[in-house]
C-alpha atoms as a PDB file:
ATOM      1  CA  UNK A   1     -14.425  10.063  -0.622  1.00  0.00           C
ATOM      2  CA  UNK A   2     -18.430   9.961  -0.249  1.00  0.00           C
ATOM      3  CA  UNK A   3     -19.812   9.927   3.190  1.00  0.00           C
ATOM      4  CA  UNK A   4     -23.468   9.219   3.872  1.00  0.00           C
ATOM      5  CA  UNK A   5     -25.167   9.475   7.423  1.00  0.00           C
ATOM      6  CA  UNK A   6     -27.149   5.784   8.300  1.00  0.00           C
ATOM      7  CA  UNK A   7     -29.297   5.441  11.310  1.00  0.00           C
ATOM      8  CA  UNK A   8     -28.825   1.887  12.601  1.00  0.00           C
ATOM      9  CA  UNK A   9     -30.416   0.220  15.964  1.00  0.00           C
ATOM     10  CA  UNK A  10     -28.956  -1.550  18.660  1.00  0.00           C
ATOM     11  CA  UNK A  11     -31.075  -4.207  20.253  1.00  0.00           C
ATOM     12  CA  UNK A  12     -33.203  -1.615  22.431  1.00  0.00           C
ATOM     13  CA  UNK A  13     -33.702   0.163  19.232  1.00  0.00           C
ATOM     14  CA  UNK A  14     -32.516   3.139  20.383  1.00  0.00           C
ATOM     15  CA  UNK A  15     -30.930   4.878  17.138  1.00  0.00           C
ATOM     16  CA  UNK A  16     -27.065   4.917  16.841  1.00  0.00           C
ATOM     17  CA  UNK A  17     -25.792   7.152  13.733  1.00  0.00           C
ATOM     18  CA  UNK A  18     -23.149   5.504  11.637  1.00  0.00           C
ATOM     19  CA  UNK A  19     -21.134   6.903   8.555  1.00  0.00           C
ATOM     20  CA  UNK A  20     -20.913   4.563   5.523  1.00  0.00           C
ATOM     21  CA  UNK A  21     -17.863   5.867   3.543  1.00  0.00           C
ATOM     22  CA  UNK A  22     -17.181   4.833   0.225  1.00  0.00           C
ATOM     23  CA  UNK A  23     -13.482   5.372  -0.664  1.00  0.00           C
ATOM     24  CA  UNK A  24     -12.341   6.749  -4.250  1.00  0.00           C
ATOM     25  CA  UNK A  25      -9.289   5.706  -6.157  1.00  0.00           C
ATOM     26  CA  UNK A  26      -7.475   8.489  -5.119  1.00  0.00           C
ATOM     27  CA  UNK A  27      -7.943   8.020  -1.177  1.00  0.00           C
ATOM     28  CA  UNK A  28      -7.117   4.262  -2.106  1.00  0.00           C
ATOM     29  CA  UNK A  29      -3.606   5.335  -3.985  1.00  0.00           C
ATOM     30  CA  UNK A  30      -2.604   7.704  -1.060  1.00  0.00           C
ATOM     31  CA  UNK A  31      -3.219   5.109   1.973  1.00  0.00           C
ATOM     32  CA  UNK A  32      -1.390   2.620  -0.552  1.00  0.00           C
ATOM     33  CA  UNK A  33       1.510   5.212  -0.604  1.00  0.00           C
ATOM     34  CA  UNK A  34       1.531   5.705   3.106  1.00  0.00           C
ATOM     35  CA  UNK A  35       1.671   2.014   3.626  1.00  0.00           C
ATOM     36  CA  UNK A  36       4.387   1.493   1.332  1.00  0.00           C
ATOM     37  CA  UNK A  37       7.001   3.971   2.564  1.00  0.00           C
ATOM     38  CA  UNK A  38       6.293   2.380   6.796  1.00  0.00           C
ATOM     39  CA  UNK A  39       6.359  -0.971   5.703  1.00  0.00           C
ATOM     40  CA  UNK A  40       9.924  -1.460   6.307  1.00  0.00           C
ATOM     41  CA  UNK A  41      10.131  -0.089   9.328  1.00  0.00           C
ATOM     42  CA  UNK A  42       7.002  -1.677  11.154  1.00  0.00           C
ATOM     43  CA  UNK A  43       7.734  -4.244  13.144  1.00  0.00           C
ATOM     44  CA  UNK A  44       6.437  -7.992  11.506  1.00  0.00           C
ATOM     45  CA  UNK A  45       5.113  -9.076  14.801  1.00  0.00           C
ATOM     46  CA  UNK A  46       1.465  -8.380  15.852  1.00  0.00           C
ATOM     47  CA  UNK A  47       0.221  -7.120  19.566  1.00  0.00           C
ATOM     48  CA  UNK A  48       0.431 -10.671  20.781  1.00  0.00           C
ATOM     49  CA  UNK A  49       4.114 -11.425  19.379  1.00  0.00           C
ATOM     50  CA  UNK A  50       2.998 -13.260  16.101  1.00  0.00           C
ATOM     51  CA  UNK A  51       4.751 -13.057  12.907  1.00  0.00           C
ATOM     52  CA  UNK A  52       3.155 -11.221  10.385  1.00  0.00           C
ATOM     53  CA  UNK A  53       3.783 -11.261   6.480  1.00  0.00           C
ATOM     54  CA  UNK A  54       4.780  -8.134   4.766  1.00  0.00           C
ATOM     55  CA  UNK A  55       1.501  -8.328   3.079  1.00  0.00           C
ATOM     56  CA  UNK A  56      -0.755  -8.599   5.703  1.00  0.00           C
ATOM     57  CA  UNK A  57       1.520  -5.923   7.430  1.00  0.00           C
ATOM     58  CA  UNK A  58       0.884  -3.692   4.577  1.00  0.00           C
ATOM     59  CA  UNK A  59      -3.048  -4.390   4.269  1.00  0.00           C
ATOM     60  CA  UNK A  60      -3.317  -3.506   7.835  1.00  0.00           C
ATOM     61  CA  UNK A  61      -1.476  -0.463   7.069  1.00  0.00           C
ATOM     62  CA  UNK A  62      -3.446   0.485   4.442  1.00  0.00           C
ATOM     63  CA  UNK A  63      -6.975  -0.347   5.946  1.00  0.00           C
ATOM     64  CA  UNK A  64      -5.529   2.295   8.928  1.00  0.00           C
ATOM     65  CA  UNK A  65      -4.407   4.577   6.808  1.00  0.00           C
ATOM     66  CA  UNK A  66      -8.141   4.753   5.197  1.00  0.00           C
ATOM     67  CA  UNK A  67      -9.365   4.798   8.385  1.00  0.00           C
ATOM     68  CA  UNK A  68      -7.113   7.885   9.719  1.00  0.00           C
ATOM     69  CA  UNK A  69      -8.356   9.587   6.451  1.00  0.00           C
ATOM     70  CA  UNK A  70     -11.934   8.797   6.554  1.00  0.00           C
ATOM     71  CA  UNK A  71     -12.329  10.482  10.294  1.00  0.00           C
ATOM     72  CA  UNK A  72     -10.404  13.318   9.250  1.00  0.00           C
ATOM     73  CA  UNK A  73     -12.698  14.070   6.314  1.00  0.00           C
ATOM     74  CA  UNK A  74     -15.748  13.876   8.450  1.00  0.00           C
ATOM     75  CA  UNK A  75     -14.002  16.184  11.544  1.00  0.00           C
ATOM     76  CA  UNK A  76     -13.041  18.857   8.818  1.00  0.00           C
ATOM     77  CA  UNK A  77     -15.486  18.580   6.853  1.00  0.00           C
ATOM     78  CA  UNK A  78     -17.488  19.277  10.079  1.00  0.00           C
ATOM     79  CA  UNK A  79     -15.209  22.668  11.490  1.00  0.00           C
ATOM     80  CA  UNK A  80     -16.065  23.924   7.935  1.00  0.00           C
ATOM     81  CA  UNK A  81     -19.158  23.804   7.716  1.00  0.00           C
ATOM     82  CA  UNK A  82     -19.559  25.175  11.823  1.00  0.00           C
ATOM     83  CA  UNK A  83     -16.694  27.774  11.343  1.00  0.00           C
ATOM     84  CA  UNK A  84     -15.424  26.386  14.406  1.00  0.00           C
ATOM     85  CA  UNK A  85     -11.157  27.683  15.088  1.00  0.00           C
ATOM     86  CA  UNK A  86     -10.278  24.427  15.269  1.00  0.00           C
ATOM     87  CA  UNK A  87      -6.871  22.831  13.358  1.00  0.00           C
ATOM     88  CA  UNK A  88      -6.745  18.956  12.325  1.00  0.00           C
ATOM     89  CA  UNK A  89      -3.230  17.358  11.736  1.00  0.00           C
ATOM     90  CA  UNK A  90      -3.012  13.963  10.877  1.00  0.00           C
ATOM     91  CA  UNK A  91       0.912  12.684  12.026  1.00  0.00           C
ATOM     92  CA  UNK A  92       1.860  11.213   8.694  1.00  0.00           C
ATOM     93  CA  UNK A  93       1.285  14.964   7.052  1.00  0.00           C
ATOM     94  CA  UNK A  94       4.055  16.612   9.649  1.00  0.00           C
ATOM     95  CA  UNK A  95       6.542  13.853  10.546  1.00  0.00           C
ATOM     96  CA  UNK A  96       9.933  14.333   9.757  1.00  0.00           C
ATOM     97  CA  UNK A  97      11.839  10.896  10.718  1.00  0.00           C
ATOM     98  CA  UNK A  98      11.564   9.424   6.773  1.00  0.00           C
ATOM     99  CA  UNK A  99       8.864   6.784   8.274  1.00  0.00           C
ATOM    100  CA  UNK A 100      10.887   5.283  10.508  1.00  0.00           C
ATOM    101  CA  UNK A 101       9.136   6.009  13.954  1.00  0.00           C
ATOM    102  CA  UNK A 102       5.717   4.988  15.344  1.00  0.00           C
ATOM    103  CA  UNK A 103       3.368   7.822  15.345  1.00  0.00           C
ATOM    104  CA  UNK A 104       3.015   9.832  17.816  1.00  0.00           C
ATOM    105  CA  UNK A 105      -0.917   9.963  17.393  1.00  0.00           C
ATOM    106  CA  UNK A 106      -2.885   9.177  14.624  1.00  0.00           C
ATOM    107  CA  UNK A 107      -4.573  12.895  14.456  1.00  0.00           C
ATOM    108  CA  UNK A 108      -4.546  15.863  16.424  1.00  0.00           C
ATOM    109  CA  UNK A 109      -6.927  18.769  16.810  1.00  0.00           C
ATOM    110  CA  UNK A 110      -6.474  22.032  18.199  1.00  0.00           C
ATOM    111  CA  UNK A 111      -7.453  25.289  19.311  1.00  0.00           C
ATOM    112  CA  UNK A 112      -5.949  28.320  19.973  1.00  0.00           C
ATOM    113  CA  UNK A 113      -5.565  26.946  23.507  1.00  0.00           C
ATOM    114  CA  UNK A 114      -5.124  23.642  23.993  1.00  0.00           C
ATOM    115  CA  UNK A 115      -5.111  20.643  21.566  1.00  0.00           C
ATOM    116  CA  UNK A 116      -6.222  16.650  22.104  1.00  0.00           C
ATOM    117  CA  UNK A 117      -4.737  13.278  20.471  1.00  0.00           C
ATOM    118  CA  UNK A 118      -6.993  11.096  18.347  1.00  0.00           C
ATOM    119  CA  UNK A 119      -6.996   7.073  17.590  1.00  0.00           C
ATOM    120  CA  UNK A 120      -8.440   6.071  14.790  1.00  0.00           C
ATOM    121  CA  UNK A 121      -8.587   2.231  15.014  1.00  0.00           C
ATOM    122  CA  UNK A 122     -10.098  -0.024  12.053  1.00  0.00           C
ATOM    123  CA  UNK A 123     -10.805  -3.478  11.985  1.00  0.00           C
ATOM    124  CA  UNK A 124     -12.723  -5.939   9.948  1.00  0.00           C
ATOM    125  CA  UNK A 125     -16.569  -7.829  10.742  1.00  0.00           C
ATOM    126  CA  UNK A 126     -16.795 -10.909   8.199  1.00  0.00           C
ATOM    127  CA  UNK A 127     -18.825 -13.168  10.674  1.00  0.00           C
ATOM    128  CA  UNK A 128     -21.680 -10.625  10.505  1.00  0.00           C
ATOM    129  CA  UNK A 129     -24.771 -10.138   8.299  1.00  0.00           C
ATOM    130  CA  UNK A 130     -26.181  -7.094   7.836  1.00  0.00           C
ATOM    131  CA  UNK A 131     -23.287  -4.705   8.770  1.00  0.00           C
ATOM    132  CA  UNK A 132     -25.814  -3.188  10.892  1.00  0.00           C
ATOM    133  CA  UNK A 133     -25.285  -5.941  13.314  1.00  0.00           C
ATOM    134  CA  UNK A 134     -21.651  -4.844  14.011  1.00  0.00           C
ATOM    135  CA  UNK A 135     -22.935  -2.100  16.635  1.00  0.00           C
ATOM    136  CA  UNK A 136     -25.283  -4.878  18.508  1.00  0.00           C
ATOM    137  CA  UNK A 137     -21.682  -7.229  18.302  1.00  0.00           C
ATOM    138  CA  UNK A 138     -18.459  -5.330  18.151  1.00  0.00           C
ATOM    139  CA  UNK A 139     -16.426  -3.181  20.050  1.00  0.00           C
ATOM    140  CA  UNK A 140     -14.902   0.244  20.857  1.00  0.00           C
ATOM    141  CA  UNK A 141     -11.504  -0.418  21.289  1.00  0.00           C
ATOM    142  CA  UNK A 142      -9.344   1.927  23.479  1.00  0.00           C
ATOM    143  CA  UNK A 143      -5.483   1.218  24.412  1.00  0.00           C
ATOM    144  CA  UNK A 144      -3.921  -2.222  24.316  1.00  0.00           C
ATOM    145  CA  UNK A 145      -1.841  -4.156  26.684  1.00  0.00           C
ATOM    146  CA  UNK A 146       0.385  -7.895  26.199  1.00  0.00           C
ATOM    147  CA  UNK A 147       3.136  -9.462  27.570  1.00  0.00           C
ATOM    148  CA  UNK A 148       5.879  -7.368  26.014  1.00  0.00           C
ATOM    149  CA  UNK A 149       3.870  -3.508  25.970  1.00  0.00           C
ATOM    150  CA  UNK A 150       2.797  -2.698  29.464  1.00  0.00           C
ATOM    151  CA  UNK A 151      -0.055  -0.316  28.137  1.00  0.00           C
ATOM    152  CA  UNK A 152      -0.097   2.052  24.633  1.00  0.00           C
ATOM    153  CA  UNK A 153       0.226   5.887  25.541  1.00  0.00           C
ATOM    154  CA  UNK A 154      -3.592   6.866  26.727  1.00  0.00           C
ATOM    155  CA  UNK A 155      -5.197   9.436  24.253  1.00  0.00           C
ATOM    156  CA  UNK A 156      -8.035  11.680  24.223  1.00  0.00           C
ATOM    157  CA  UNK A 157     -10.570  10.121  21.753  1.00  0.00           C
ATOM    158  CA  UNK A 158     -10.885   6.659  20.152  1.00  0.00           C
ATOM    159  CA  UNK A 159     -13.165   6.297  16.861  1.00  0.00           C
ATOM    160  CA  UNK A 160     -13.798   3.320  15.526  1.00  0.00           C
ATOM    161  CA  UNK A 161     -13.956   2.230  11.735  1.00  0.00           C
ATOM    162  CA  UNK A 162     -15.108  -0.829  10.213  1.00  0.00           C
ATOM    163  CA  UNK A 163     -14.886  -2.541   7.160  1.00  0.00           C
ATOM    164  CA  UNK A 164     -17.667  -5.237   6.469  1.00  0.00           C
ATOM    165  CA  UNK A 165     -15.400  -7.273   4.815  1.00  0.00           C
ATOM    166  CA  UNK A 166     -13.274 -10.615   5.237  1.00  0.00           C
ATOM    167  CA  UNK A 167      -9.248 -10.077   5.188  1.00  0.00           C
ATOM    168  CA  UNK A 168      -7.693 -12.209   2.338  1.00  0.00           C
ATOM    169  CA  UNK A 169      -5.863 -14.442   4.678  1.00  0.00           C
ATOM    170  CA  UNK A 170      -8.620 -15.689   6.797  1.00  0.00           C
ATOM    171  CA  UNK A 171     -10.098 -18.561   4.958  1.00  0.00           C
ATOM    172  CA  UNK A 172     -14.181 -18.541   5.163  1.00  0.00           C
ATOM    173  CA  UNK A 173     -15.480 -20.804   7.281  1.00  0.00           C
ATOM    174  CA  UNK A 174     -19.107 -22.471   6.140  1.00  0.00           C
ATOM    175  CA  UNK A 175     -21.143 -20.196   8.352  1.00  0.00           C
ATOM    176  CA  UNK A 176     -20.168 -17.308   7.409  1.00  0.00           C
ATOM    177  CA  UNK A 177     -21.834 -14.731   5.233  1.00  0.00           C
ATOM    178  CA  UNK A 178     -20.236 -14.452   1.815  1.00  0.00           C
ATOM    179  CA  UNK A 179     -18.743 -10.719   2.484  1.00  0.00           C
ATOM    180  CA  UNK A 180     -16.076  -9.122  -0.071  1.00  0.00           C
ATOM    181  CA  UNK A 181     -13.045 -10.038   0.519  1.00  0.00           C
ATOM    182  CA  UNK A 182     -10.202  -6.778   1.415  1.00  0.00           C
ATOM    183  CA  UNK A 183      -7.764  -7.005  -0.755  1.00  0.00           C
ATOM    184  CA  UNK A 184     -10.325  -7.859  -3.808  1.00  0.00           C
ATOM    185  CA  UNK A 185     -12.192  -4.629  -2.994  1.00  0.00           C
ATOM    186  CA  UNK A 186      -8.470  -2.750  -2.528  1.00  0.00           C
ATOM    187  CA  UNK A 187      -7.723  -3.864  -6.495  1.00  0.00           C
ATOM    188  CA  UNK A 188     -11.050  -2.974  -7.906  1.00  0.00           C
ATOM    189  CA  UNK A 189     -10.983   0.807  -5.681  1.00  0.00           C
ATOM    190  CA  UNK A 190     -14.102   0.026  -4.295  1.00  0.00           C
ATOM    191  CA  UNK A 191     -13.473  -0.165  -0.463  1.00  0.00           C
ATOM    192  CA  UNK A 192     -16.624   0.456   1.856  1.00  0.00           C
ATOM    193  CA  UNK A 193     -16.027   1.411   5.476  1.00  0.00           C
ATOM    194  CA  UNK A 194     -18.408   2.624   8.165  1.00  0.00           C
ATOM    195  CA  UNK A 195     -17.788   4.902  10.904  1.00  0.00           C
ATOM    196  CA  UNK A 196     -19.527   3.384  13.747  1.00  0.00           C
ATOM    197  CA  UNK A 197     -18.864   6.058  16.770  1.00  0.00           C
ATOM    198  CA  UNK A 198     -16.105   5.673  19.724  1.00  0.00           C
ATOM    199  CA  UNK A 199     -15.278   7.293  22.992  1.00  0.00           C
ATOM    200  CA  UNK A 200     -13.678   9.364  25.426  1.00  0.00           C
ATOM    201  CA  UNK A 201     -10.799   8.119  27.506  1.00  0.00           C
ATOM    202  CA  UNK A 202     -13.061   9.101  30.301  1.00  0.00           C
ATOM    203  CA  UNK A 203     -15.621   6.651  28.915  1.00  0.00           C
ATOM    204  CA  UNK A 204     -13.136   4.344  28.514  1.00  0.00           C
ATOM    205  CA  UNK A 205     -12.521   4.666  31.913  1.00  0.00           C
ATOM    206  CA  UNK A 206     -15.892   3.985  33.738  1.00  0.00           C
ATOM    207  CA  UNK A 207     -15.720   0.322  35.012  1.00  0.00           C
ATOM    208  CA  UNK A 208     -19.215   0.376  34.925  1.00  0.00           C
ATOM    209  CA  UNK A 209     -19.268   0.898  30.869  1.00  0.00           C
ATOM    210  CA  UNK A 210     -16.058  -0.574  30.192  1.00  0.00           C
ATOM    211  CA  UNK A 211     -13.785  -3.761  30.336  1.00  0.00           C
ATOM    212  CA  UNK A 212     -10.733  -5.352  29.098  1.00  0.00           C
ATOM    213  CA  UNK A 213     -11.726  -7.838  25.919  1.00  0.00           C
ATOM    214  CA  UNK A 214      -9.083 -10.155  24.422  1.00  0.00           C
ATOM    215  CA  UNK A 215      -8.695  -9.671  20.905  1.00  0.00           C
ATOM    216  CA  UNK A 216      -8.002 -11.971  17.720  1.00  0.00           C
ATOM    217  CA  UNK A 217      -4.487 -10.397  17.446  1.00  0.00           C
ATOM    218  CA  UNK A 218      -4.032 -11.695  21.239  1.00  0.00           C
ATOM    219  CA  UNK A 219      -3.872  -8.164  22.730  1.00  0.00           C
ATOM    220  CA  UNK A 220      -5.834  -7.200  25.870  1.00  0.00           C
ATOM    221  CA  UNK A 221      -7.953  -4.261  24.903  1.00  0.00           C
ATOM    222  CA  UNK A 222      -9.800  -1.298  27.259  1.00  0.00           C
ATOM    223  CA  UNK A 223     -13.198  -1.417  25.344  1.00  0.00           C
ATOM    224  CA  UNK A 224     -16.951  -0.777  25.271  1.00  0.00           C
ATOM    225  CA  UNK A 225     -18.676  -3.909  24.256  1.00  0.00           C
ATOM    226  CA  UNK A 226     -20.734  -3.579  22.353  1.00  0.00           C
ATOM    227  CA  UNK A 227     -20.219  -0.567  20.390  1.00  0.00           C
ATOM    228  CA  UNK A 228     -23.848   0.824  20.860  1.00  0.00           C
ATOM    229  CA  UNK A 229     -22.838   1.433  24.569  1.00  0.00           C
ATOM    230  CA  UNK A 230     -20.307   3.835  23.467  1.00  0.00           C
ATOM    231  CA  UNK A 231     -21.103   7.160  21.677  1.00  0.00           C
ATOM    232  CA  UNK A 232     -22.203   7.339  18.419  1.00  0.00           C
ATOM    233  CA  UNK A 233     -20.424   9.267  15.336  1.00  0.00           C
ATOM    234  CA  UNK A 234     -22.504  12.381  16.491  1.00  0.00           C
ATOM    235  CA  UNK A 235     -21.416  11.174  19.825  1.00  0.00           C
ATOM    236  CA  UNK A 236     -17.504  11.339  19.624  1.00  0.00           C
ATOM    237  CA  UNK A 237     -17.790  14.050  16.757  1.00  0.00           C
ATOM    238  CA  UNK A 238     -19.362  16.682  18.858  1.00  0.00           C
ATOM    239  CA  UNK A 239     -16.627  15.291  22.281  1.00  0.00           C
ATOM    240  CA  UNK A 240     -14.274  16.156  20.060  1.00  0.00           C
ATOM    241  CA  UNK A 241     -14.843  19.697  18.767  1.00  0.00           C
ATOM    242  CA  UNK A 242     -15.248  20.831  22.042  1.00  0.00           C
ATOM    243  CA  UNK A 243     -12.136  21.955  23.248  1.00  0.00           C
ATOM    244  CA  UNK A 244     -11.227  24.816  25.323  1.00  0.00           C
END
């Protein structure tokens, strides 16, 4: 996995630092591992009740999975390098149910004292050119709500990962910008995602900041729109090494 530190603007021009990560083969073959042993036991419908494929199930799983692994990196990589006492667990690493439960949390950090859930969510920008327009456009997203899930279980912090690239079953419409295509870059083990910040569930919280944006999938989101309101990776990185 390389990671390399970008400085993009929002439409003040005030900076916003973003992570462009560039995943090798081998974080590629483990996410495609991951996926493959939960597929069976995810459930085929999507937030908003709609049937889902087993392949699109499983790209989804694997563009998570890469998520989950390219924030965990960065966070260790970071408590190195500070010498900070601070433990990251990613659920997939520790469960014990054979893959047959939802996680928990996506990772968890941890101090001597006191420990904090982390969401990693991931989705795709296809509509967008450059990627640096995806913090002037997109969204944090926090927890989800629809008809059949009163709310997700709230956690701590909420990064946000996307991949400038167009899912293989969406069909390109004329205006959009010719982007690769997921599952193309998945074969060749060249898969690009950026690390565009997050935020607190406290941020989350602040009506002022915040709102509740529909998504594609259907599901009512608590979100920052758009994503350069939120806290950038320096942002949400240094929220969550402080712990008590």
């Amino acid at each position: 996995m390389i990671l390399l530190q970008q400085v993009w603007r929002c439409s003040d021009r005030h900076s916003h630092n973003v992570i462009q990560v560039d995943f090798e083969d081998t974080d590629i073959k483990r996410a495609v591992w991951i996926a493959d042993q939960k597929l069976q036991f995810v459930d085929v419908h999507s937030p908003a009740g709609v049937v889902r494929s087993p392949a699109i199930i499983r790209n989804r799983l694997i563009s998570g999975k890469l998520a989950d692994h390219a924030v965990k990196y960065l966070i260790n990589s970071t408590i190195a390098s500070r010498g900070l006492s601070l433990v990251l667990q990613e659920y997939d690493e520790v469960r014990v149910d054979s893959w047959r439960n939802r996680d928990s949390f996506d990772l968890q950090i941890s101090s001597p004292t006191s420990h904090r859930d982390i969401e990693v969510r991931s989705s795709f920008s296809y509509m967008l050119a450059p990627a640096a327009k995806i913090i002037q456009k997109l969204s944090i997203y926090g927890w989800y709500v629809t008809r059949n899930k009163p709310r997700e279980p709230l956690r701590d912090f909420y990064w946000q990962v996307i991949y400038h690239m167009r899912p293989g079953n969406i069909s390109k419409q004329a205006t959009w910008p010719d982007v690769p295509v997921f599952e193309d870059q998945l074969d060749a083990g060249l898969v690009r995602g950026y690390i565009v910040g997050g935020a607190t569930r406290e941020l989350l919280n602040n009506k002022s900041l915040a709102g509740i944006r529909r998504d594609q999938d259907g599901a009512f989101y608590q979100s920052i729109s758009p994503i350069c309101l939120g806290m950038d990776v320096s942002g949400i990185l240094n929220a969550t090494l402080t712990l008590p």
